[in-house]
Protein backbone atom coordinates (compact mmCIF):
# COMPACT_ATOMS: atom_id res chain seq x y z
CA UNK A 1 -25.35 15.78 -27.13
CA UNK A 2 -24.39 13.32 -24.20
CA UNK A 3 -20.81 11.98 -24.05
CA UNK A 4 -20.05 8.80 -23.44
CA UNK A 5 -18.10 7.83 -19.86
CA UNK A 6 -14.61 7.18 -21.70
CA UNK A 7 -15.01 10.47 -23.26
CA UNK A 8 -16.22 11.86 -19.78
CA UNK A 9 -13.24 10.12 -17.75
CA UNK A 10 -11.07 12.14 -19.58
CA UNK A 11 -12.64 15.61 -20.06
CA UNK A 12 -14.77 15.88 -16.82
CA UNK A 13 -11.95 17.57 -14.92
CA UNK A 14 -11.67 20.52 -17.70
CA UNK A 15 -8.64 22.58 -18.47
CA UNK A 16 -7.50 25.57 -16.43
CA UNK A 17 -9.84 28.48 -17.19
CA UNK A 18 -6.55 30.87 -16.20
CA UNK A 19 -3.84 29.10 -18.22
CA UNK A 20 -5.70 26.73 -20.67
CA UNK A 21 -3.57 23.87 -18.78
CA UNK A 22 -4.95 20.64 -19.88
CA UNK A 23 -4.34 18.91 -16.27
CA UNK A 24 -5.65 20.54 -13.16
CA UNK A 25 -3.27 22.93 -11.17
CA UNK A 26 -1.85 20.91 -8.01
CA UNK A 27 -2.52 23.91 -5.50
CA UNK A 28 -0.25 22.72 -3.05
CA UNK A 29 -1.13 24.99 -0.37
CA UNK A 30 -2.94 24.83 3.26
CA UNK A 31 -4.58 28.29 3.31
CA UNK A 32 -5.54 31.17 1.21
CA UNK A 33 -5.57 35.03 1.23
CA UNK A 34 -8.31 36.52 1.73
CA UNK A 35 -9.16 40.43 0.64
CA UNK A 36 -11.86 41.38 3.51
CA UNK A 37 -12.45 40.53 7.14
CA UNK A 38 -16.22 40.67 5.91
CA UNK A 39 -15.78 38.43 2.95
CA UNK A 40 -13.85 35.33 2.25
CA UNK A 41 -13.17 33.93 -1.28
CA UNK A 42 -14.19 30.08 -1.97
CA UNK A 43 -11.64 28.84 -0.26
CA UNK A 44 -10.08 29.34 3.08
CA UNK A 45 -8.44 26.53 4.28
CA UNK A 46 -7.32 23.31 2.43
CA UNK A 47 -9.49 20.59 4.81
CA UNK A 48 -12.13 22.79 4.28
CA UNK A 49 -11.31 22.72 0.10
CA UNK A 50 -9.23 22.63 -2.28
CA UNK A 51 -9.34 23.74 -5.75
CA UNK A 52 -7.43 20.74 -7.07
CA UNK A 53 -10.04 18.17 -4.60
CA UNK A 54 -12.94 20.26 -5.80
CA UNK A 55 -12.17 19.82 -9.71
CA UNK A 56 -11.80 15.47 -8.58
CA UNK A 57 -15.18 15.70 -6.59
CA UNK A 58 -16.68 17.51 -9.23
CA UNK A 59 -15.70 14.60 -11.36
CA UNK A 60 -16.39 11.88 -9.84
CA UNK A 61 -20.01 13.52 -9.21
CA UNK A 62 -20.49 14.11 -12.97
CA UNK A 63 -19.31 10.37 -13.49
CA UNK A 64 -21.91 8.76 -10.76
CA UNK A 65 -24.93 11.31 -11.88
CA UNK A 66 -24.76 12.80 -8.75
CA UNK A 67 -25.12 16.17 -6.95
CA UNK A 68 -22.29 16.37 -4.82
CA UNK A 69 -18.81 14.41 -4.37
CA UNK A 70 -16.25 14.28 -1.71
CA UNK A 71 -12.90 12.80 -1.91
CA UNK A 72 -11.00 11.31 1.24
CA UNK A 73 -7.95 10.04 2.30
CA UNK A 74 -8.89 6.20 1.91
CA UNK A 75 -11.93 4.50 1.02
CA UNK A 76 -12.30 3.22 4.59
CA UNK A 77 -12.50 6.93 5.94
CA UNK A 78 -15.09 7.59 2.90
CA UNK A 79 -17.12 4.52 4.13
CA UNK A 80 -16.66 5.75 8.32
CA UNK A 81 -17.40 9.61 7.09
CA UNK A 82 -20.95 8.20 5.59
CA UNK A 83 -21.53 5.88 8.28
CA UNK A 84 -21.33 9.05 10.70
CA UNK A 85 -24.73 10.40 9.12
CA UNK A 86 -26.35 8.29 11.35
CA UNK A 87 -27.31 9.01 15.45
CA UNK A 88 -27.31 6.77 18.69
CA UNK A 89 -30.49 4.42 18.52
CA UNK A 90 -30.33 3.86 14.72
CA UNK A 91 -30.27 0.61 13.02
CA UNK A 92 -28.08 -0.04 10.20
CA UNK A 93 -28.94 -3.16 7.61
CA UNK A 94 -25.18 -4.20 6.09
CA UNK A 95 -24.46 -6.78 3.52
CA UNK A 96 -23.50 -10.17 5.10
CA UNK A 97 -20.32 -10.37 3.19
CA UNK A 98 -18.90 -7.01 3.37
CA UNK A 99 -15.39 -5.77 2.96
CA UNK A 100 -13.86 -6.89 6.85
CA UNK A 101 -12.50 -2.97 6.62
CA UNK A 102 -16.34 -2.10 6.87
CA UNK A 103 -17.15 -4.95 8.88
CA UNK A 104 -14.42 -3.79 11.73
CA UNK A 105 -15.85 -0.31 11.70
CA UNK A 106 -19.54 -1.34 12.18
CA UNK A 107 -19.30 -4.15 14.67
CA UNK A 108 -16.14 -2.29 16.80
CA UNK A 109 -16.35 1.00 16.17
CA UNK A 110 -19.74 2.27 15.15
CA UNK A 111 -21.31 0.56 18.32
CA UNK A 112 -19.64 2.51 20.34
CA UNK A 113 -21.60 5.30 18.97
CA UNK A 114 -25.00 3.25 19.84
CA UNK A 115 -25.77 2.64 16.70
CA UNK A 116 -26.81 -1.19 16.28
CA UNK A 117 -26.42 -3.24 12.90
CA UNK A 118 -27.48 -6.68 11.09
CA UNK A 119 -25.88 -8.71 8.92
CA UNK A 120 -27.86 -9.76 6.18
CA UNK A 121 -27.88 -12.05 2.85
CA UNK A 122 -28.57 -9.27 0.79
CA UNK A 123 -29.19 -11.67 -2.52
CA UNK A 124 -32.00 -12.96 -0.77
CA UNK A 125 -34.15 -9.65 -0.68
CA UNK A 126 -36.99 -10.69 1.70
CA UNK A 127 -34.49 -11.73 4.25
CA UNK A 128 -33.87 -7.72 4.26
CA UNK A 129 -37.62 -6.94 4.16
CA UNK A 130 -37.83 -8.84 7.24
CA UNK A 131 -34.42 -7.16 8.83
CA UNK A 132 -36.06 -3.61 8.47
CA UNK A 133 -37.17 -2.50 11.71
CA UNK A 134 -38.53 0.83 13.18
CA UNK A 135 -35.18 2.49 13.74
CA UNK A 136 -33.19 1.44 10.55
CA UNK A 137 -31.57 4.37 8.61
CA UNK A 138 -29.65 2.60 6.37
CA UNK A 139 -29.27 -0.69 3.79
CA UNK A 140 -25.80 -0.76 3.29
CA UNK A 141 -25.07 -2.86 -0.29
CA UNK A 142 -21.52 -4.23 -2.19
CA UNK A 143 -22.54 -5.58 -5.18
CA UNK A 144 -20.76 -7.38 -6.35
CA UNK A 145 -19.54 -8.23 -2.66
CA UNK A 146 -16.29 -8.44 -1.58
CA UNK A 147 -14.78 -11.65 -2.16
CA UNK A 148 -16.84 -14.00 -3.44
CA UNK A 149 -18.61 -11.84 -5.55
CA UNK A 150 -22.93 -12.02 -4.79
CA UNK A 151 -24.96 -10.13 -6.59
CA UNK A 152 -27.45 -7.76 -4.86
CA UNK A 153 -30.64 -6.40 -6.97
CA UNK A 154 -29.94 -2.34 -6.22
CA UNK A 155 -33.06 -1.17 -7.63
CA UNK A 156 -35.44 -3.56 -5.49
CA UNK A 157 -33.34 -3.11 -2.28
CA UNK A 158 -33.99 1.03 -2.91
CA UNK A 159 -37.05 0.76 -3.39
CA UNK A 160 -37.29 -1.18 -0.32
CA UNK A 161 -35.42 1.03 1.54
CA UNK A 162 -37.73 4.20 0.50
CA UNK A 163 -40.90 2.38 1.46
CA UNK A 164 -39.06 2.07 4.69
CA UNK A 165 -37.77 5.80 5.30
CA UNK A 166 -34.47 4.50 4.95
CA UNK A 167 -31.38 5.34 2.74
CA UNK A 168 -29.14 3.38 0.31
CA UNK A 169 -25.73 3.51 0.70
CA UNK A 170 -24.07 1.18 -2.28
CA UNK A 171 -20.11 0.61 -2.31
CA UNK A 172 -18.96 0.78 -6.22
CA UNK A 173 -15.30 -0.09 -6.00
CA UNK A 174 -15.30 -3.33 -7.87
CA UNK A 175 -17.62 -1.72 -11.02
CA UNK A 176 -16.72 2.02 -10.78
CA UNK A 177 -18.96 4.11 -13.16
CA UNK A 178 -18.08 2.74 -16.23
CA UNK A 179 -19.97 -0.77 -15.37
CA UNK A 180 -22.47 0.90 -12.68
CA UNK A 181 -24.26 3.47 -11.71
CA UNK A 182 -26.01 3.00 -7.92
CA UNK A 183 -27.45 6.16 -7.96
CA UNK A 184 -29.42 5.96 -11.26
CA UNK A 185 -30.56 2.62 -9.79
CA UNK A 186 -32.23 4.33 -7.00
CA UNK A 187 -29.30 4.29 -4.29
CA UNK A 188 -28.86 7.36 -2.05
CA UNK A 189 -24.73 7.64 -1.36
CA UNK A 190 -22.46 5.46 -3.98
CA UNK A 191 -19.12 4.54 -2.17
CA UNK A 192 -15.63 4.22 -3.91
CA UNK A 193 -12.22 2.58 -2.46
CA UNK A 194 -10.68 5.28 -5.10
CA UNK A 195 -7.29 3.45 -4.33
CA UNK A 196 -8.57 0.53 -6.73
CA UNK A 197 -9.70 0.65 -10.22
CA UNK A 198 -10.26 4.44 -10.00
CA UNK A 199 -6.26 4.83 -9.66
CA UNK A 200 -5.14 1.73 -11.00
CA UNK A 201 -1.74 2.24 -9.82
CA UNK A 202 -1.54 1.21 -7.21
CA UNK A 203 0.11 4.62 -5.80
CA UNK A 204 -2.07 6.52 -3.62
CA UNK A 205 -5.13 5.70 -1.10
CA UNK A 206 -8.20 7.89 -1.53
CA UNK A 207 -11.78 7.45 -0.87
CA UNK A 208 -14.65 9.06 -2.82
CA UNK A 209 -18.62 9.47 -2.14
CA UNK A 210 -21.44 11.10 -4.26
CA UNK A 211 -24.76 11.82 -2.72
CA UNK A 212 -27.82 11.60 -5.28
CA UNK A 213 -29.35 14.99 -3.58
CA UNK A 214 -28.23 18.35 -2.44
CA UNK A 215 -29.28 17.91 1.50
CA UNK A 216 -27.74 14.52 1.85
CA UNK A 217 -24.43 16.21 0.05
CA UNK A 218 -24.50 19.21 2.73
CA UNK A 219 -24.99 16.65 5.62
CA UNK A 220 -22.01 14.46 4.33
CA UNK A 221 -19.88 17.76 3.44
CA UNK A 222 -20.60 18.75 7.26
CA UNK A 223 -19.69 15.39 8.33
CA UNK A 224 -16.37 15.91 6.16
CA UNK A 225 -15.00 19.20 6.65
CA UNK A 226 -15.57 18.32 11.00
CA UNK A 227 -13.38 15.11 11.07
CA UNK A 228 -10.70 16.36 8.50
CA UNK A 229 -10.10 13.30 6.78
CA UNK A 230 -9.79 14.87 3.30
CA UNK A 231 -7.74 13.88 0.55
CA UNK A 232 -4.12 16.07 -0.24
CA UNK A 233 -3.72 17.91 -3.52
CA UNK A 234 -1.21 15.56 -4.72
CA UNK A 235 -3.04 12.87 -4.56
CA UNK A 236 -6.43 14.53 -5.96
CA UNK A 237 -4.35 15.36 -8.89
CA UNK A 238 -2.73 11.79 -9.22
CA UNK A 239 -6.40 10.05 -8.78
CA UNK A 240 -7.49 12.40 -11.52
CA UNK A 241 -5.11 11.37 -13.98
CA UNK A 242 -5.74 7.67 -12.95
CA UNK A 243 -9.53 8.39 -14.13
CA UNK A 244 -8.80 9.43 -17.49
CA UNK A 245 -7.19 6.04 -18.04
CA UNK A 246 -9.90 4.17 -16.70
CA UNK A 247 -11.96 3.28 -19.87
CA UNK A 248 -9.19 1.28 -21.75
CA UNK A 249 -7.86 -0.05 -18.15
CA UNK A 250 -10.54 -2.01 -16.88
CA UNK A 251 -11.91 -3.11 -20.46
CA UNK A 252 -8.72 -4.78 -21.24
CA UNK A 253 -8.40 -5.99 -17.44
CA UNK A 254 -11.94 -7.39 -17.74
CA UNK A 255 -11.73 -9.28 -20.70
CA UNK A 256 -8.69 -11.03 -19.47
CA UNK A 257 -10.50 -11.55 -16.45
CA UNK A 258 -13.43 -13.68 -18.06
CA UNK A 259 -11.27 -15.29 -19.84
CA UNK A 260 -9.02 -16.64 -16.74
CA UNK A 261 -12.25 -17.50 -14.85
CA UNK A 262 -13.91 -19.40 -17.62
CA UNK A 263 -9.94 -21.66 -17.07
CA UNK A 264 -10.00 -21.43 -13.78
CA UNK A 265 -13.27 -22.80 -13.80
CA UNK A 266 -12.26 -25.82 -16.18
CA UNK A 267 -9.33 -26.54 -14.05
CA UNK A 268 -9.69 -29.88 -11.89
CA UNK A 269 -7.36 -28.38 -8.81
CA UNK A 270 -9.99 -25.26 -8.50
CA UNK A 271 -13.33 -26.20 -6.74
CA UNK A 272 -15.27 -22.91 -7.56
CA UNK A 273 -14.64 -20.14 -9.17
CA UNK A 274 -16.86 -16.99 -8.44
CA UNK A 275 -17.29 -14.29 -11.30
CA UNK A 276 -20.77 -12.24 -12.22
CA UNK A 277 -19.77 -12.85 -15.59
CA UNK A 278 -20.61 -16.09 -15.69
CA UNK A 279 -24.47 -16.94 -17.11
CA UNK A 280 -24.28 -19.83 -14.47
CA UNK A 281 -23.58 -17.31 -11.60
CA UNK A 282 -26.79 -17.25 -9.17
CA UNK A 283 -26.73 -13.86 -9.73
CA UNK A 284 -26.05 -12.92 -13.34
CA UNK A 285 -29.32 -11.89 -14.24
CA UNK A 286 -29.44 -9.10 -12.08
CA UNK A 287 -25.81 -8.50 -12.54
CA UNK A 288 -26.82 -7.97 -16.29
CA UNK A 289 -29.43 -5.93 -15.50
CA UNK A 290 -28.16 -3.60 -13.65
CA UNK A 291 -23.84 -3.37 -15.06
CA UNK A 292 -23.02 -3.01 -18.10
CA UNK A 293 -19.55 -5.15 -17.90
CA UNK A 294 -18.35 -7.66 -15.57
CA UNK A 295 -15.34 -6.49 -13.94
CA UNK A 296 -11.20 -7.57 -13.74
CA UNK A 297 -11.93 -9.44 -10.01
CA UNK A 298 -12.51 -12.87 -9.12
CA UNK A 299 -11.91 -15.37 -6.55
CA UNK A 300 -12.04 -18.82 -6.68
CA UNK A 301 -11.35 -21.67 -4.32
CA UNK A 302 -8.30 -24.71 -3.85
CA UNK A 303 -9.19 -27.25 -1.37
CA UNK A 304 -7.08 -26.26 1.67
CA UNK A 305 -4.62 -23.67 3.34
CA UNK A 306 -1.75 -26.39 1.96
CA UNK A 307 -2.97 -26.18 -1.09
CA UNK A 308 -2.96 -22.55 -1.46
CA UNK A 309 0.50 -21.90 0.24
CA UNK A 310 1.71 -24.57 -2.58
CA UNK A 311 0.38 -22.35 -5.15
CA UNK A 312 1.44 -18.89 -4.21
CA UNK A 313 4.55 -19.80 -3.94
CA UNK A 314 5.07 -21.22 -7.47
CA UNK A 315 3.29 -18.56 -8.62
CA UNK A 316 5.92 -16.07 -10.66
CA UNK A 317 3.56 -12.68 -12.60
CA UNK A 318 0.93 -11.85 -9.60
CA UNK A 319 1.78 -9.49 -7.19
CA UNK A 320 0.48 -11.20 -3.86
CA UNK A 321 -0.61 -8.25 -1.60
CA UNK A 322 -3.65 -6.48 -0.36
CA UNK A 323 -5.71 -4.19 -2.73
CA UNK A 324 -6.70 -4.39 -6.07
CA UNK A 325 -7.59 -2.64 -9.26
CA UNK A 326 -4.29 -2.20 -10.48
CA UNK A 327 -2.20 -2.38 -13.48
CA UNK A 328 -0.05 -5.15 -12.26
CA UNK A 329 -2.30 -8.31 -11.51
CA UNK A 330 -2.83 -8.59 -7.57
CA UNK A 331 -3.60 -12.09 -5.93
CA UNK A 332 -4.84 -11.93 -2.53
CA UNK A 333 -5.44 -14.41 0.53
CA UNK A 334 -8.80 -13.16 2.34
CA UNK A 335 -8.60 -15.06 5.15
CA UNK A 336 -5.44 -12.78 6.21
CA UNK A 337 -5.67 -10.00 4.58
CA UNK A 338 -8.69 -8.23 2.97
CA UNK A 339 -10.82 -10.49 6.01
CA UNK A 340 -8.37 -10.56 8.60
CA UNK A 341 -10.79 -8.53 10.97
CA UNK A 342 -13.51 -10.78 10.67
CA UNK A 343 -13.34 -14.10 12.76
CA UNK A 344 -12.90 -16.99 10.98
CA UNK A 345 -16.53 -18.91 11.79
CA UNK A 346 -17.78 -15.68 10.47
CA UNK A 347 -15.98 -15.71 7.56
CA UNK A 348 -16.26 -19.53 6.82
CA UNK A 349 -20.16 -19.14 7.02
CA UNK A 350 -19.47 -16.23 4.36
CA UNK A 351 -17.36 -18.80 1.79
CA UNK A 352 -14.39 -17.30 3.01
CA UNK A 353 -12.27 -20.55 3.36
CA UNK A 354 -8.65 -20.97 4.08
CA UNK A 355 -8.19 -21.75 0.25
CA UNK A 356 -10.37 -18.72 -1.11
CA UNK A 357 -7.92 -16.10 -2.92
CA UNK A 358 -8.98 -13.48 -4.58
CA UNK A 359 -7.81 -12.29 -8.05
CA UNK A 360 -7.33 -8.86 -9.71
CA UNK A 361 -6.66 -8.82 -13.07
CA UNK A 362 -3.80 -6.37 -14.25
CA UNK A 363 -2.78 -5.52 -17.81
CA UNK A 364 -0.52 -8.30 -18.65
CA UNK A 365 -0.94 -10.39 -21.56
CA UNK A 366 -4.15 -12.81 -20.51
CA UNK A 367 -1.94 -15.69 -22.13
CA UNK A 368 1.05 -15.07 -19.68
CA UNK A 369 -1.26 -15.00 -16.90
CA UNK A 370 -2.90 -18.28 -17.48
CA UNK A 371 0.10 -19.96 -18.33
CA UNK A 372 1.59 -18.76 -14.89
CA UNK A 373 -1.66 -19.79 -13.01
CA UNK A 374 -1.47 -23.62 -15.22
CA UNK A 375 2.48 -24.54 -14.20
CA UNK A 376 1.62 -22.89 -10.71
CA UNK A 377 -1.78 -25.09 -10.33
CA UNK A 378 0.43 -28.14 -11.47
CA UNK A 379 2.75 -27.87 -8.82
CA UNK A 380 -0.51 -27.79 -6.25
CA UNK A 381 -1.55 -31.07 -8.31
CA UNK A 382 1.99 -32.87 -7.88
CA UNK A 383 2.26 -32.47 -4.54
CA UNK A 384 -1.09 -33.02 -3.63
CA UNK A 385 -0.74 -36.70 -5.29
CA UNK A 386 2.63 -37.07 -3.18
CA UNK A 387 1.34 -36.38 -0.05
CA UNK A 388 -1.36 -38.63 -0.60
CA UNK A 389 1.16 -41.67 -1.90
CA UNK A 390 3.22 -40.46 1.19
């Protein structure tokens, strides 16, 4: 008998063979004793592992069908850690509207390592076809992408990949495993910002990575344990207990979510609204193909920079900060803050304007929400008719 993923988010840790504990030990130590100069126990040294990282990578591996997981100490230094599986003279193939964390490290600091890159429309797949050249490693995917949410066809694009001798990294933060599952779809390395949905509260930063086969997971473990980056005991155990919660979290989060879109979307201040939920989204189809829900983020679009700074400010529930994926609802500005390190031609030719924000649904009531974002987008309308009278 297979269990379900809520059942698994909350069992897949275990309970302490020693004590019968139902929540993992926090061993809150650097190094261990060891009994013989000859032999040395499983663990040794806390960057090298941890019993209380090992029971969260061994979860988060069960969770994304893989072989192997690794937890670090943001999803940034998961993202750099796979990244750093590639040599001098490769060619990586990146989604044109990445995260602008991922797009700093590839265009600032990966080339330093001679390892060259192109940007590519990944929802058009024979653009990537055509990007693929003799020294390309690696088709790096976001689906849905980070902020105006495109939709990439995983199984085609790893396919495409294989033909090519090239891997598949995907980056899952925005679906974790209940709504997707790269490596079933044919991806190599799945990617989480565990700080999001995977914690939900908005407490700790952690990064996590499964590989789909044992020698990539050795490779990546390698590439771990050398540049240290690994995530505390603490905060393994906290991002373990934000797992179990994850089910009922982002089920409630994403129903309010489509909900506020399909308003948003109705609302004559907003221009466009971008959700995979949507059956009018270019990519819903594939979305529905490949996920089995839609998500708790969205972004949508007000006309100008004025406009926006108008609304934010009336605005009274949403937290407005970086991040996402928590239980408070989290409005963002792209433009200076998720996409700050990406210049602003490049992100205007992405559909990052200076009126794009970004939306992460919390747990609030749905009905407090949208009467927050109503009075707040009635302000932007007021104004907007007295500047114009003015």
């Amino acid at each position: 008998m297979t269990d379900r993923l809520e059942t698994k988010f909350i069992h897949s840790a275990g309970v302490d063979p020693q004590t019968g504990a139902v929540n993992v030990p926090i061993y809150q130590s650097s190094t261990f004793h060891q009994n013989s100069i000859d032999e040395f126990g499983p663990f040794d040294y806390s960057r090298s592992g941890n019993p209380t990282r090992q029971a969260l990578e061994e979860t988060i591996a069960k969770l994304e069908n893989g072989t192997r997981g690794f937890a670090f100490s943001s999803g940034m230094a998961a993202i750099s850690s796979a990244f750093m599986l590639l040599s001098a003279g490769d060619h990586v193939i990146v989604s044109e509207d990445v995260y602008g964390g991922t797009y700093r490290f590839i265009t600032e600091v990966l080339t330093k390592f001679g390892v060259d890159h192109s940007f590519v429309n990944m929802t058009d797949l024979d653009k990537l076809a055509k990007a693929i050249q003799p020294n390309t490693k690696v088709v790096y995917l976001e689906t849905p992408s980070n902020p105006v949410m495109n939709i990439t066809d995983i199984e085609t694009a790893a396919k495409l990949a294989k033909a090519n001798g090239c891997l598949t990294f995907v980056d899952n933060t925005f679906m974790t495993p209940l709504y997707q599952n790269p490596l079933d779809l044919g991806a190599d390395l799945v990617l989480h910002s565990a700080t999001k949905f995977l914690s939900g509260h908005s407490d700790i930063t952690a990064g996590l990575a499964v590989t789909k086969d044992a020698e990539l997971g050795d490779r990546l473990g390698f590439i771990q344990n050398s540049f240290g980056s690994v995530l505390g005991a603490q905060d393994s155990y906290s991002l373990i207990q934000g797992i179990k919660t994850l089910g009922a979290r982002l089920k409630q989060s994403s129903e309010s979510a489509q909900k506020i879109a399909e308003f948003l979307h109705g609302h004559p201040e907003v221009e466009e609204v971008f959700y995979p939920g949507f059956s009018f989204h270019p990519g819903n189809p594939i979305h529905q193909r490949q996920a089995s829900g839609d998500g708790a983020v969205l972004s949508f679009r007000l006309p100008d920079k004025n406009a926006a700074r108008i609304f934010k400010d009336a605005l009274r529930i949403p937290v407005f900060a970086v991040s996402l994926g928590a239980v408070e609802t989290i409005l963002s500005y792209p433009a200076t803050m998720s996409h700050a390190a990406m210049p602003k031609e490049e992100r205007e030719k992405r559909g990052i304007t200076d009126g794009l924000f970004r939306f992460s649904v919390g747990l609030e009531h749905d009905e407090d929400l949208i009467d927050d974002l109503k009075q707040a987008l009635e302000k932007v309308r007021v104004k907007s008719q007295l500047s114009i009278a003015n």
